[in-house]
Protein backbone atom coordinates (compact mmCIF):
# COMPACT_ATOMS: atom_id res chain seq x y z
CA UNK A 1 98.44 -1.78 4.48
CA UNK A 2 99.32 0.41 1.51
CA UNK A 3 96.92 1.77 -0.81
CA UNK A 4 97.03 0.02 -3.82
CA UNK A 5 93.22 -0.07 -4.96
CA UNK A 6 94.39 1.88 -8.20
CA UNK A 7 95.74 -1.16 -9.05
CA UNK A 8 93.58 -3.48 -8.51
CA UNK A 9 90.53 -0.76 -9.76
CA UNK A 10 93.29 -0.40 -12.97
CA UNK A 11 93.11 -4.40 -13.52
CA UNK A 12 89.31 -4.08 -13.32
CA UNK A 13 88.40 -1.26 -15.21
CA UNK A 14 91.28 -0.96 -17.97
CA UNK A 15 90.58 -3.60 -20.23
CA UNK A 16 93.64 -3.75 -22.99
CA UNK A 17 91.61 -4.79 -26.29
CA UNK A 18 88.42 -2.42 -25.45
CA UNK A 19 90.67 0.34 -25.25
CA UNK A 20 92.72 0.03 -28.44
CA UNK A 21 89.26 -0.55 -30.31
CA UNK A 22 87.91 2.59 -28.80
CA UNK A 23 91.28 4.56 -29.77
CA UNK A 24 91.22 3.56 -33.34
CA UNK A 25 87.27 4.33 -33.58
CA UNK A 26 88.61 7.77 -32.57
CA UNK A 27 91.00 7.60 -35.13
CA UNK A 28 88.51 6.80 -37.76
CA UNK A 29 86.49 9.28 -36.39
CA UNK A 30 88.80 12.53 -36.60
CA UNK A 31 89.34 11.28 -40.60
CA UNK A 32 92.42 9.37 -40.48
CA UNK A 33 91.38 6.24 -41.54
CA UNK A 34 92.03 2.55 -41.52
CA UNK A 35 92.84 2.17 -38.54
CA UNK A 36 92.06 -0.94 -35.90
CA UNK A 37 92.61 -2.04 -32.66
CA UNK A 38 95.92 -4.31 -33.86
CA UNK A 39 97.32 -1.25 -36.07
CA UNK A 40 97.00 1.14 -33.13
CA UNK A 41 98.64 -1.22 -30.66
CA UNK A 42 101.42 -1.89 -33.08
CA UNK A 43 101.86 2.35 -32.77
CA UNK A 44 102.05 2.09 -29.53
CA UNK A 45 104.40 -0.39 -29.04
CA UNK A 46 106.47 1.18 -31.68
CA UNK A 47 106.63 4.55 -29.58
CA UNK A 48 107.46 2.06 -26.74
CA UNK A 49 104.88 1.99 -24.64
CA UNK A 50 102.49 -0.35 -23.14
CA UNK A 51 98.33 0.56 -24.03
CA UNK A 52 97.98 1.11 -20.05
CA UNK A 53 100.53 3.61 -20.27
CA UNK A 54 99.32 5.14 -23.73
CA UNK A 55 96.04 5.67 -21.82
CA UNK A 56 97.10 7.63 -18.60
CA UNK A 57 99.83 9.75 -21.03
CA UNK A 58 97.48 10.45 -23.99
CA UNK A 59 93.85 8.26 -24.38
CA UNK A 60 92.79 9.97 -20.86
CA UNK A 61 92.77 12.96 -22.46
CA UNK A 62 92.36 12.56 -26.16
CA UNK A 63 88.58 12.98 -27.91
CA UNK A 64 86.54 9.86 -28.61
CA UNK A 65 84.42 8.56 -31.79
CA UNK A 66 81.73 10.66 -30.51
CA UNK A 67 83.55 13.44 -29.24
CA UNK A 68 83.93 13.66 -25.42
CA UNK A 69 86.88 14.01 -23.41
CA UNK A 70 88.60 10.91 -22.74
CA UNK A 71 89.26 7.08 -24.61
CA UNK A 72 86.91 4.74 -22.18
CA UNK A 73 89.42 2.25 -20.89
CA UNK A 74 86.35 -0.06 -20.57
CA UNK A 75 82.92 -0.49 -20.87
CA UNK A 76 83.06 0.14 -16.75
CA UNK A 77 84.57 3.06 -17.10
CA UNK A 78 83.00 6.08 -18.58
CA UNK A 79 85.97 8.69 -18.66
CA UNK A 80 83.73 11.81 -19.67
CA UNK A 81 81.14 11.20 -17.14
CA UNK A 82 83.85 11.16 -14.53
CA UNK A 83 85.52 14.78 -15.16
CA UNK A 84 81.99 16.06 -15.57
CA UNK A 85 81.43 14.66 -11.94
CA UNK A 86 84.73 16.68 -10.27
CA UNK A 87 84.52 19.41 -12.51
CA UNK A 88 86.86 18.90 -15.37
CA UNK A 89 89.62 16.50 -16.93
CA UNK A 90 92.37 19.49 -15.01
CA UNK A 91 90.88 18.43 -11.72
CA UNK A 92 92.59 15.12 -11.28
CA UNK A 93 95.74 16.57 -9.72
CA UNK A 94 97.92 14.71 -12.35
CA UNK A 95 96.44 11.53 -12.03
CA UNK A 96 94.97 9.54 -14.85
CA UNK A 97 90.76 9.59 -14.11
CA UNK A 98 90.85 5.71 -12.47
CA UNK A 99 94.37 6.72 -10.62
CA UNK A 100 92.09 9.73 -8.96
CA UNK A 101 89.24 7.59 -8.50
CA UNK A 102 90.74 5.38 -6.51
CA UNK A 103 92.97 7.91 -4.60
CA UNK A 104 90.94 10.73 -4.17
CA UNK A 105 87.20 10.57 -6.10
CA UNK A 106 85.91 7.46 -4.31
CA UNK A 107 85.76 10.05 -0.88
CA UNK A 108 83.16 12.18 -2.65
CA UNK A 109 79.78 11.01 -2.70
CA UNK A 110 78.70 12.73 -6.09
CA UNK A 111 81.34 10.77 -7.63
CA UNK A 112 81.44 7.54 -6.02
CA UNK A 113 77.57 6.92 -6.69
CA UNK A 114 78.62 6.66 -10.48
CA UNK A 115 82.28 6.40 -11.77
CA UNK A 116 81.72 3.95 -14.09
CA UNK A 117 78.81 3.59 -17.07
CA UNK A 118 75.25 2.90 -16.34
CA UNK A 119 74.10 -0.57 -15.81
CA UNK A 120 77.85 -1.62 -16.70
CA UNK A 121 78.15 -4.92 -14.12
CA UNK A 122 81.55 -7.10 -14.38
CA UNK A 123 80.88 -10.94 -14.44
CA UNK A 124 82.75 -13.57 -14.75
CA UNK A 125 82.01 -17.23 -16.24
CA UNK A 126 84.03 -19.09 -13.21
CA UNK A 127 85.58 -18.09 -10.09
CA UNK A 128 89.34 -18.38 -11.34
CA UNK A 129 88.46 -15.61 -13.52
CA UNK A 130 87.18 -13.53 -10.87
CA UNK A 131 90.14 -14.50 -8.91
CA UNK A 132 92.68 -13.69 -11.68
CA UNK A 133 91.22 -10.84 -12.42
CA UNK A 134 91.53 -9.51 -8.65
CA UNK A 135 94.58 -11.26 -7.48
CA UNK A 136 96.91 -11.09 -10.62
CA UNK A 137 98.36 -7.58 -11.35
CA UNK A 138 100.45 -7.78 -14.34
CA UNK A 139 102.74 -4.79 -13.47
CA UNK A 140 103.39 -5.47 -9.91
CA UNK A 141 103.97 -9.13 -11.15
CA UNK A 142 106.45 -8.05 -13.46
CA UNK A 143 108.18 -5.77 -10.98
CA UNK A 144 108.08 -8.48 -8.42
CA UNK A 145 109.73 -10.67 -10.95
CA UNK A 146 111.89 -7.64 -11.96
CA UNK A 147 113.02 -7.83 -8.05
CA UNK A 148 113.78 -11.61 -7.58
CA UNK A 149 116.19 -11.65 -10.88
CA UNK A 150 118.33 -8.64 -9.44
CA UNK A 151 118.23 -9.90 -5.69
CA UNK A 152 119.77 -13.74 -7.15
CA UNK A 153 122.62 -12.68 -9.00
CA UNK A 154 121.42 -10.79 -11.63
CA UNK A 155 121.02 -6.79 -12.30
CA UNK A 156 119.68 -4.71 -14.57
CA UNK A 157 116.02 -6.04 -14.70
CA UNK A 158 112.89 -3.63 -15.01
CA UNK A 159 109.28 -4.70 -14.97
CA UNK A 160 109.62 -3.93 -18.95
CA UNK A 161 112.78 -5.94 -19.48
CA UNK A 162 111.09 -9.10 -17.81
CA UNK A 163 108.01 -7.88 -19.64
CA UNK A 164 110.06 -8.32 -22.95
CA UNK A 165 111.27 -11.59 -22.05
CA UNK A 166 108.59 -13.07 -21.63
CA UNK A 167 106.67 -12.02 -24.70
CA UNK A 168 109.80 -13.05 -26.54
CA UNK A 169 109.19 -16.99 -25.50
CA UNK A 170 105.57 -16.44 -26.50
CA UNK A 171 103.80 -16.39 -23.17
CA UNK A 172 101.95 -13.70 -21.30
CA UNK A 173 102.64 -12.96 -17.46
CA UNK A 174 99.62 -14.92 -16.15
CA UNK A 175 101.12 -17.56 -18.41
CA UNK A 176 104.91 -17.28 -16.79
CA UNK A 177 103.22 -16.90 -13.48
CA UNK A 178 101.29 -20.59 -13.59
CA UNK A 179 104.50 -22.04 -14.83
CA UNK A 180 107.11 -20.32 -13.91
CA UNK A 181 106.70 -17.64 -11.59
CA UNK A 182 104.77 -19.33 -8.54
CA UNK A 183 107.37 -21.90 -7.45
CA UNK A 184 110.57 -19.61 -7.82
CA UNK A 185 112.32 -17.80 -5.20
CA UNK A 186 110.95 -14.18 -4.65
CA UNK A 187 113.37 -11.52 -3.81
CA UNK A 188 113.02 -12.32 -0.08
CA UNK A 189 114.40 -15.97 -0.60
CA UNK A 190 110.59 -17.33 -0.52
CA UNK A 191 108.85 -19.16 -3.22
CA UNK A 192 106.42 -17.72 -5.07
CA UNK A 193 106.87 -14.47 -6.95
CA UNK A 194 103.45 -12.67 -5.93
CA UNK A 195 101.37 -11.75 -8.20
CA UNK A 196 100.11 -8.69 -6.28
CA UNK A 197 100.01 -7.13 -3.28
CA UNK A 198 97.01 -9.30 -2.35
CA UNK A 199 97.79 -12.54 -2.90
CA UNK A 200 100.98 -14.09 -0.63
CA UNK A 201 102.14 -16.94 -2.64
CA UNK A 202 104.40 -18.38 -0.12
CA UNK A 203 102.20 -17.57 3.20
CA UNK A 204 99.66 -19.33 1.40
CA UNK A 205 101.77 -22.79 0.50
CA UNK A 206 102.64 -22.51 4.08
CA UNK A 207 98.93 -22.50 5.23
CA UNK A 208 98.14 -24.85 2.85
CA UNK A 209 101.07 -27.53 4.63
CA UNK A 210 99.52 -26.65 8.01
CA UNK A 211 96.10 -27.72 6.75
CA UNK A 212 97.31 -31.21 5.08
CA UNK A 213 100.46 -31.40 7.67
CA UNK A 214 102.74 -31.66 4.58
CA UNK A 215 106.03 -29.41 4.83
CA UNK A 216 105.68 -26.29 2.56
CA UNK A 217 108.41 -27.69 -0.13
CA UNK A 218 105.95 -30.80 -0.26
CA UNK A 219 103.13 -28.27 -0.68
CA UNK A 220 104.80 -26.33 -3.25
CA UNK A 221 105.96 -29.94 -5.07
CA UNK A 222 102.52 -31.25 -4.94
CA UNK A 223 101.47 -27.88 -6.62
CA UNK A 224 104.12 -27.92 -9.69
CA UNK A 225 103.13 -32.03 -10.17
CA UNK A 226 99.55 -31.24 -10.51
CA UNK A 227 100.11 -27.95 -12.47
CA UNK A 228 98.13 -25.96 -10.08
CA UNK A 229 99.54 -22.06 -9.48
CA UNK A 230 98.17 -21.03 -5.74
CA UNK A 231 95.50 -18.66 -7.50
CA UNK A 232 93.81 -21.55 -9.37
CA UNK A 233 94.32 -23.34 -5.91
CA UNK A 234 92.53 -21.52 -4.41
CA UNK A 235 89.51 -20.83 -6.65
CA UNK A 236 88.66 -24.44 -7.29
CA UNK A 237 89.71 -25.80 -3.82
CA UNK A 238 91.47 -22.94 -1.03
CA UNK A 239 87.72 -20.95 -0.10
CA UNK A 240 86.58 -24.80 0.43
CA UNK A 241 89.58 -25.66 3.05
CA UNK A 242 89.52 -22.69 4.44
CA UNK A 243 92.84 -21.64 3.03
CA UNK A 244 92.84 -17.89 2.17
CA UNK A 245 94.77 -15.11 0.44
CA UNK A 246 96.66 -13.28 2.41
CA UNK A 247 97.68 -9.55 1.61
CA UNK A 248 101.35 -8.85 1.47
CA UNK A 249 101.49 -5.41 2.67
CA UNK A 250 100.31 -5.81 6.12
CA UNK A 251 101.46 -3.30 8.90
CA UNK A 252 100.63 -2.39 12.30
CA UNK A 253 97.91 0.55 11.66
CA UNK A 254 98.45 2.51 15.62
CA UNK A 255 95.14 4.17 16.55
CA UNK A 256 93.86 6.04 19.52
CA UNK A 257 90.30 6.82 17.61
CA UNK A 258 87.81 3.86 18.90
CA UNK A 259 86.68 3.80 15.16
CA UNK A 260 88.48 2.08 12.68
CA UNK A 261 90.37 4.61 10.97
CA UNK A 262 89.69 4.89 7.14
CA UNK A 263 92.44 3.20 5.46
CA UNK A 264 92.93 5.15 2.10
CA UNK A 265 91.72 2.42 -0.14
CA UNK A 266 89.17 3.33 -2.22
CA UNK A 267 87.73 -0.44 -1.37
CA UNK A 268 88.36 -1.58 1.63
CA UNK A 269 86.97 1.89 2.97
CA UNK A 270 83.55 1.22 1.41
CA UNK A 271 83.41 -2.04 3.89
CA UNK A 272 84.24 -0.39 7.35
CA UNK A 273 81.67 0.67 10.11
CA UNK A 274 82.19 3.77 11.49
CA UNK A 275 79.07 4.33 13.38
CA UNK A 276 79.89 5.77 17.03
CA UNK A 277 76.91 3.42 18.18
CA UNK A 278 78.84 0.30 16.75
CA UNK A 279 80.93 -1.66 19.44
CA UNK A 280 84.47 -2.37 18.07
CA UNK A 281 85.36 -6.00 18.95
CA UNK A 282 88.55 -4.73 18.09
CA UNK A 283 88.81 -2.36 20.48
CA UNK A 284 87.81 -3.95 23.33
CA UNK A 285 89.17 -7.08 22.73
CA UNK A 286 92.94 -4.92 23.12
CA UNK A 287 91.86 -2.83 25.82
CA UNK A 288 91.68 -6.40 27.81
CA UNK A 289 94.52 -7.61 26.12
CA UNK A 290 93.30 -10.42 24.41
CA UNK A 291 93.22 -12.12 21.16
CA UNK A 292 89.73 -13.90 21.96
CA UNK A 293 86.51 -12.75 20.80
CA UNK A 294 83.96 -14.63 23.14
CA UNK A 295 80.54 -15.41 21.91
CA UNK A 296 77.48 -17.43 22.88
CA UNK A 297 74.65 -19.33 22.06
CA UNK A 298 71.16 -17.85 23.82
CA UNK A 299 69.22 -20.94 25.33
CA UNK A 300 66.20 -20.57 27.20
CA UNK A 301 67.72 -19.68 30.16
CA UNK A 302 69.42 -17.13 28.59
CA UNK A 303 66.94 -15.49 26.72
CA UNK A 304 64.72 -14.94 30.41
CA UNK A 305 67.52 -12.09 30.69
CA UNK A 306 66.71 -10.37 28.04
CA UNK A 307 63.09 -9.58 28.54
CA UNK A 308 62.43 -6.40 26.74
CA UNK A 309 64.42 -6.61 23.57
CA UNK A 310 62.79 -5.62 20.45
CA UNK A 311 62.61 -8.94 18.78
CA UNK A 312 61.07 -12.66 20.57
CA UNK A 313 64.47 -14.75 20.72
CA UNK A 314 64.26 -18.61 20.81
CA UNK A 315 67.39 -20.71 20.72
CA UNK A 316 69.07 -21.85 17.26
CA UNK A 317 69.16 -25.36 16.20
CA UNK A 318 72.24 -27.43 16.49
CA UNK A 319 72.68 -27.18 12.45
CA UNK A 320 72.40 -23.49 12.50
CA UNK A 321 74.75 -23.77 15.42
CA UNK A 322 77.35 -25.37 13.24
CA UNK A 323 76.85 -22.37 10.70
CA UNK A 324 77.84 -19.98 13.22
CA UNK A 325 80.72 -22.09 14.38
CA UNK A 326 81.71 -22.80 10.30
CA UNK A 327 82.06 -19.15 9.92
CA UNK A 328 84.03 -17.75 12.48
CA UNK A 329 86.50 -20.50 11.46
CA UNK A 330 86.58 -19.21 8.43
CA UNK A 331 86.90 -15.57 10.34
CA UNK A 332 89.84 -17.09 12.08
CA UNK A 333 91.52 -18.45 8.85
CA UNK A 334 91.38 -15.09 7.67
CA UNK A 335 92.61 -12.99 10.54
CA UNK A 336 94.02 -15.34 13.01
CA UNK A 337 91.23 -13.81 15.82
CA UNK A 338 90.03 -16.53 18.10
CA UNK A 339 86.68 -17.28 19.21
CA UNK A 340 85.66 -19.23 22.55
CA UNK A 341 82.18 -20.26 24.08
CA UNK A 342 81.29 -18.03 26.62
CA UNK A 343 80.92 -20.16 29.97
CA UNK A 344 78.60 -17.56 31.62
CA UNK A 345 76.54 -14.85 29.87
CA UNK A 346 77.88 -12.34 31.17
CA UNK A 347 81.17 -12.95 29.69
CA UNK A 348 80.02 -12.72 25.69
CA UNK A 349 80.87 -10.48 23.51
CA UNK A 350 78.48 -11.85 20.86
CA UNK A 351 75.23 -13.57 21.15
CA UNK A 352 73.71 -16.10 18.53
CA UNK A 353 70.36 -16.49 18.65
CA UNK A 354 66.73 -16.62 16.38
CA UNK A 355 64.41 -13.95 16.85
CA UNK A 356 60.74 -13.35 15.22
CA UNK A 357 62.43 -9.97 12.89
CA UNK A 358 58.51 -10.72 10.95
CA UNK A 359 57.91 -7.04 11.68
CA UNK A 360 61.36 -5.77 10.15
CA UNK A 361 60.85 -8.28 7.09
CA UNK A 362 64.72 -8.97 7.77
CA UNK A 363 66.35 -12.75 7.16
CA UNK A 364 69.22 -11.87 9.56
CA UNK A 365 70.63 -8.48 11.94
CA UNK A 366 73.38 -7.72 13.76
CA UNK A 367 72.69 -4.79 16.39
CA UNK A 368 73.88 -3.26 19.87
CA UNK A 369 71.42 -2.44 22.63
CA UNK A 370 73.98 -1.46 25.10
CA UNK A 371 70.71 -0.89 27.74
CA UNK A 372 69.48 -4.58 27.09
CA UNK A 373 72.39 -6.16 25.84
CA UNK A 374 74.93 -4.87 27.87
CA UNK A 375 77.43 -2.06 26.84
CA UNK A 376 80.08 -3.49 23.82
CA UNK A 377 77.90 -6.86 23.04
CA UNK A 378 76.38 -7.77 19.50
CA UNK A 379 73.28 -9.94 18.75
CA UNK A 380 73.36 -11.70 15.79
CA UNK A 381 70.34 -13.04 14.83
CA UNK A 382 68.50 -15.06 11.90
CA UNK A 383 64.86 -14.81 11.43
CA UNK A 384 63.01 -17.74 12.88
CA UNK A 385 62.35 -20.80 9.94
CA UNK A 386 58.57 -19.81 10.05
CA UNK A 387 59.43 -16.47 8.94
CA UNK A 388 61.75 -17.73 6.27
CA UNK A 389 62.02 -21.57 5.91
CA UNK A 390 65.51 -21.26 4.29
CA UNK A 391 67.40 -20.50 7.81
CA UNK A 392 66.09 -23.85 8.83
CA UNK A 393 68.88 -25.13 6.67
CA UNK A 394 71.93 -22.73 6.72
CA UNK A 395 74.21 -25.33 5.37
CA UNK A 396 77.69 -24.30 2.90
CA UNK A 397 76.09 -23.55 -0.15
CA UNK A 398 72.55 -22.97 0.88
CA UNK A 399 71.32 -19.56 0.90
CA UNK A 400 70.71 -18.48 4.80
CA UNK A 401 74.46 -19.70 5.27
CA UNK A 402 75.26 -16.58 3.66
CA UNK A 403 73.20 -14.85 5.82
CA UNK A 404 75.15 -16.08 8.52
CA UNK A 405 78.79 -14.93 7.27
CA UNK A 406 76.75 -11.82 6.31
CA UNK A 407 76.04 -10.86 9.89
CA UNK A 408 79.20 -12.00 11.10
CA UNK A 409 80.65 -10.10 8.97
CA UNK A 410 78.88 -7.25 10.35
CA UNK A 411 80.26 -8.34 14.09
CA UNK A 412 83.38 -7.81 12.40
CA UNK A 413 83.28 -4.36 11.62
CA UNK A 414 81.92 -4.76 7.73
CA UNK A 415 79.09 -2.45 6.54
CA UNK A 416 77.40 -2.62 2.99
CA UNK A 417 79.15 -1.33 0.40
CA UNK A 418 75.91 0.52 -1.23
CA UNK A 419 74.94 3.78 -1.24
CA UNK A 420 71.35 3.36 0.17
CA UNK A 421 72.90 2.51 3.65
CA UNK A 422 76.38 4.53 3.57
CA UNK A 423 74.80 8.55 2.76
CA UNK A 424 77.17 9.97 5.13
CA UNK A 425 79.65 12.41 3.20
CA UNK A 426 82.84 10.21 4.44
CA UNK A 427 81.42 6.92 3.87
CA UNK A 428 82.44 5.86 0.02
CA UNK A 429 80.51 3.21 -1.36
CA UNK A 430 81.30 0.52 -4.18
CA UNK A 431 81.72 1.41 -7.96
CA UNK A 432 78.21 0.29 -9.22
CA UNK A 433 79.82 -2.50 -11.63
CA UNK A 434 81.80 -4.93 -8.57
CA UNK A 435 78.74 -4.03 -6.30
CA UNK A 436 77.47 -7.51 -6.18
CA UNK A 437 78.22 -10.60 -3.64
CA UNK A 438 81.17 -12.05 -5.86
CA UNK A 439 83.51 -9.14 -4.56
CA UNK A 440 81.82 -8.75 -0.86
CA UNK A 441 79.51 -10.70 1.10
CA UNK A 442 77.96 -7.38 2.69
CA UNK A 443 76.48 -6.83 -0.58
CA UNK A 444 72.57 -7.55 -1.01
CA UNK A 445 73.30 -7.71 -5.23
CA UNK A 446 73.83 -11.53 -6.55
CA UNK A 447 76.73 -11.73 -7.77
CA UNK A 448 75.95 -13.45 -11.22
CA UNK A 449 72.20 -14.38 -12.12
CA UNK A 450 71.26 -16.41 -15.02
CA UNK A 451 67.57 -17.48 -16.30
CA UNK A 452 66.78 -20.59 -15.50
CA UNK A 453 65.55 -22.18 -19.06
CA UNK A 454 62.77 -24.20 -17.57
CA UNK A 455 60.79 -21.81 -15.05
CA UNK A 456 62.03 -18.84 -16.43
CA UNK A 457 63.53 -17.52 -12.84
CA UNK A 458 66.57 -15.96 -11.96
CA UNK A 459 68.92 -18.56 -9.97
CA UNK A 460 72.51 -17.86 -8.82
CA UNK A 461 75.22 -19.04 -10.72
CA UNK A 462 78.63 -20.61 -10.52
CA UNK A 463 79.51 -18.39 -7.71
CA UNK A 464 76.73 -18.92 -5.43
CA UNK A 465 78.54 -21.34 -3.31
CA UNK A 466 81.97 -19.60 -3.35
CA UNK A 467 80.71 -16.56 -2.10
CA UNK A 468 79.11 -18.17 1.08
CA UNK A 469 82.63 -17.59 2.67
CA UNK A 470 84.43 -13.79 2.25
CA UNK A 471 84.69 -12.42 -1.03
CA UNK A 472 87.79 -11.02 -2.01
CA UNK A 473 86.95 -7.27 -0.56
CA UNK A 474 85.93 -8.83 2.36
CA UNK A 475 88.97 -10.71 2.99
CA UNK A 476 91.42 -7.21 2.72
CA UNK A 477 88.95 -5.23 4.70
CA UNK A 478 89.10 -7.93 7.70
CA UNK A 479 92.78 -8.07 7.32
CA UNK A 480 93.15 -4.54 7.39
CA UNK A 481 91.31 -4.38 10.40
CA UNK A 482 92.54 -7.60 12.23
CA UNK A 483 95.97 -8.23 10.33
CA UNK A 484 96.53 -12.27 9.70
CA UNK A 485 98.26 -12.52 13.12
CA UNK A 486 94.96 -11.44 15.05
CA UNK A 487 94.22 -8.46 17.51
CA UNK A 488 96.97 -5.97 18.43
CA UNK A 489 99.54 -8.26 16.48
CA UNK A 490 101.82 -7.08 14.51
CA UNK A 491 99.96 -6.44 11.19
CA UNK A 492 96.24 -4.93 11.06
CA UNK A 493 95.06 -2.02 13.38
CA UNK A 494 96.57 -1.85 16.92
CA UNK A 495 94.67 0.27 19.54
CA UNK A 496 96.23 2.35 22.39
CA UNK A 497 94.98 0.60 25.58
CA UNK A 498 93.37 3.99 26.82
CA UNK A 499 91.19 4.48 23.49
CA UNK A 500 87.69 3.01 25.36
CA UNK A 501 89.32 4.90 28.79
């Protein structure tokens, strides 16, 4: 997978109208006067360029209202802050300061505690905006676009030119995109023109026709007669079928290290274990040349063989059972790993059981005990329903089913994203502002809380349910380790058969 998070951390943290308004208050502020945020984008277009571009070029550097170093970009985004953190707006080796963030400041703890302002949390009012405002990139967009016009017939087209074009029949790219965009030909032949590098528009008609058995043209005609673009798709109705994005960029990743290699995305690196204690499914899964990750659940019998282990197991109920079994479908939708019962115990790699965690205070764990468990096996565990009554009930959309994708995703290879767990030096950890369950399931922050007007509590809101399955940081750290196509394919990480030797 390339490293792109710059552009995904640029569609999250560079918001257009904030930053003119903040450039014209410095304006103002220096004594030329009269200025606002529609005069200085008219200036800017006028010296042909877009604000993004004014930003990295000039605003990066320019003085603000009050006199720092730097236009914000956003309110997420605290530009002054960030040089004094690496020492100076000359230390970003050329880059503008979210460019170097993403590339190179997000692998130094001192930074990557607090790139962004203070208490500064993105939210979103549904989950198409969160999903637009992840999955739709308006530059690569418009160079994808850009692409498919010179590769069918036509030449001459830059992401500006299409850019142009489009503003000239009064839409904006996320409008083209919905109308236009997602049902033509890309410059591969496919349909779809992708709106990033993490969102496959034509992988994902096609796994949409193997989930209803339609053809993918009847998929993609379905879409255009209900007017629904595969983003929108997917936020109201994809997460719920099981139908996810798939990133576009996915290559075979060779390794002979037994931990995941970090992958150079300021992101998806905050998700991966790399604990020499952790047993890589991965791994061992090539080493015996298999796709199959084999897991069971502990029954009575069982749990006689584990006498010794630090928490009391008992066996789960059948509806927790079908959480479990929910999940790694979803696991599989995601990756394309398989997962199989374990006929004999001796055979699993993972192992689903309760266990009485009253003395940890924990709702759920994942953990190795290679002396009790056996050498490369997981236990994943939820605390018993006496401890905490919820994981009686782990159904989609209850709370302790996110428990369960939670320590799954653990089993997986995914570690929090926060700093309180990650202190090692090479660990980075999420920007403070997307470190919250809308963006990764291995997060313990809600992703959106509201006060409830009648008891006064906090209570999730519209995204409680949607982020019982992966989050969107989630799903490109998983295919980054596992590809789509599953272990030692042809995308994802691919491990040397002697790397366990």
């Amino acid at each position: 997978m390339s490293s792109s998070a710059s552009n995904l951390l640029q569609a999250l943290f560079f918001d257009e109208n904030y930053y003119l308004e903040q450039k014209a208050d410095s304006l103002n502020a220096s004594g030329a006067g009269g200025w606002n945020a529609s005069s200085v984008a008219q200036a800017i277009a006028d010296a042909g360029m877009t604000p993004w571009q004014h930003f990295v070029t000039y605003g990066a550097y320019e003085k603000d209202a009050q006199g720092y170093t730097g236009i914000n970009p956003s309110r997420y985004f605290d530009v002054s802050s960030y040089y004094d953190k690496i020492g100076g707006a000359d230390k970003t080796d050329g880059m503008d300061p979210i460019s170097h963030y993403a590339e190179i400041g997000y692998k130094d703890t001192s930074v990557m505690v607090t790139p962004v302002l203070e208490g500064s949390r993105l939210t979103f009012d549904t989950r198409l905006d969160l999903n637009k405002e992840v999955y739709f990139n308006t530059d690569e967009y418009l160079a994808n676009k850009a692409a498919s016009l010179n590769a069918n017939g036509e030449s001459g087209w830059s992401a500006s030119t299409v850019a142009q074009v489009i503003a000239d029949a009064g839409m904006t790219p996320w409008q083209h995109f919905v109308t236009y965009g997602a049902f033509e030909k890309d410059a591969n032949g496919d349909t779809g023109i992708d709106p990033s590098q993490y969102f496959d528009v034509s992988r994902y008609y096609a796994d949409k026709a193997t989930q209803t058995g339609l053809s993918a043209d009847q998929v993609v005609q379905a879409f255009q007669d209900c007017n629904f673009d595969p983003i929108s798709h997917y936020s109201l109705y994809g997460y719920l079928e099981q139908v996810f994005p798939r990133t576009t960029s996915l290559n075979a990743v060779h390794t002979q290290d037994a931990l995941p290699p970090q992958s150079g995305n300021a992101l998806i690196d905050t998700l991966l274990i790399r604990e020499d204690a952790w047993p890589n499914l991965n791994a061992i899964c090539a080493e015996d040349d298999r796709n199959t990750i084999y897991y069971r659940f502990l029954d009575t019998t069982d749990i006689t063989a584990y006498d010794g282990f630090q928490y009391a197991l008992s066996p789960l109920s059948q509806i927790q059972q079908e959480a479990y079994v929910q999940t790694l479908q979803a696991v599989t939708a995601i990756t394309g790993v398989q997962f199989e019962q374990a006929g004999i115990l001796a055979e699993a790699d993972m192992l689903f059981s309760c266990a009485d965690m009253s003395s940890a205070g924990t709702v759920g764990v994942t953990l190795p005990d290679e002396e009790i468990l056996g050498p490369g096996v997981l236990a994943v565990l939820l605390d018993t329903p006496t401890n905490h009554p919820e994981n009686a009930d782990p159904r989609f959309g209850e709370e302790a089913f996110a428990t369960v994708a939670h320590e799954i995703g653990h089993a997986m290879g995914l570690d929090h994203p926060f700093f309180a767990e990650n202190t090692a030096e090479t660990h980075p950890v999420m920007p403070q502002s997307i470190e919250d369950s809308a963006f990764s399931i291995m997060s313990y922050s809600p992703a959106d809380k509201t006060e409830d007007p009648v008891s006064g509590e906090n209570v999730a809101a519209w995204c409680k349910d949607g982020t019982f399955y992966y989050s969107p940081i989630d799903i490109m750290a998983l295919q980054y380790l596992y590809g789509t196509d599953g272990i030692n394919g042809n995308e994802g990480l691919v491990y040397d058969d002697t790397v366990l030797a």
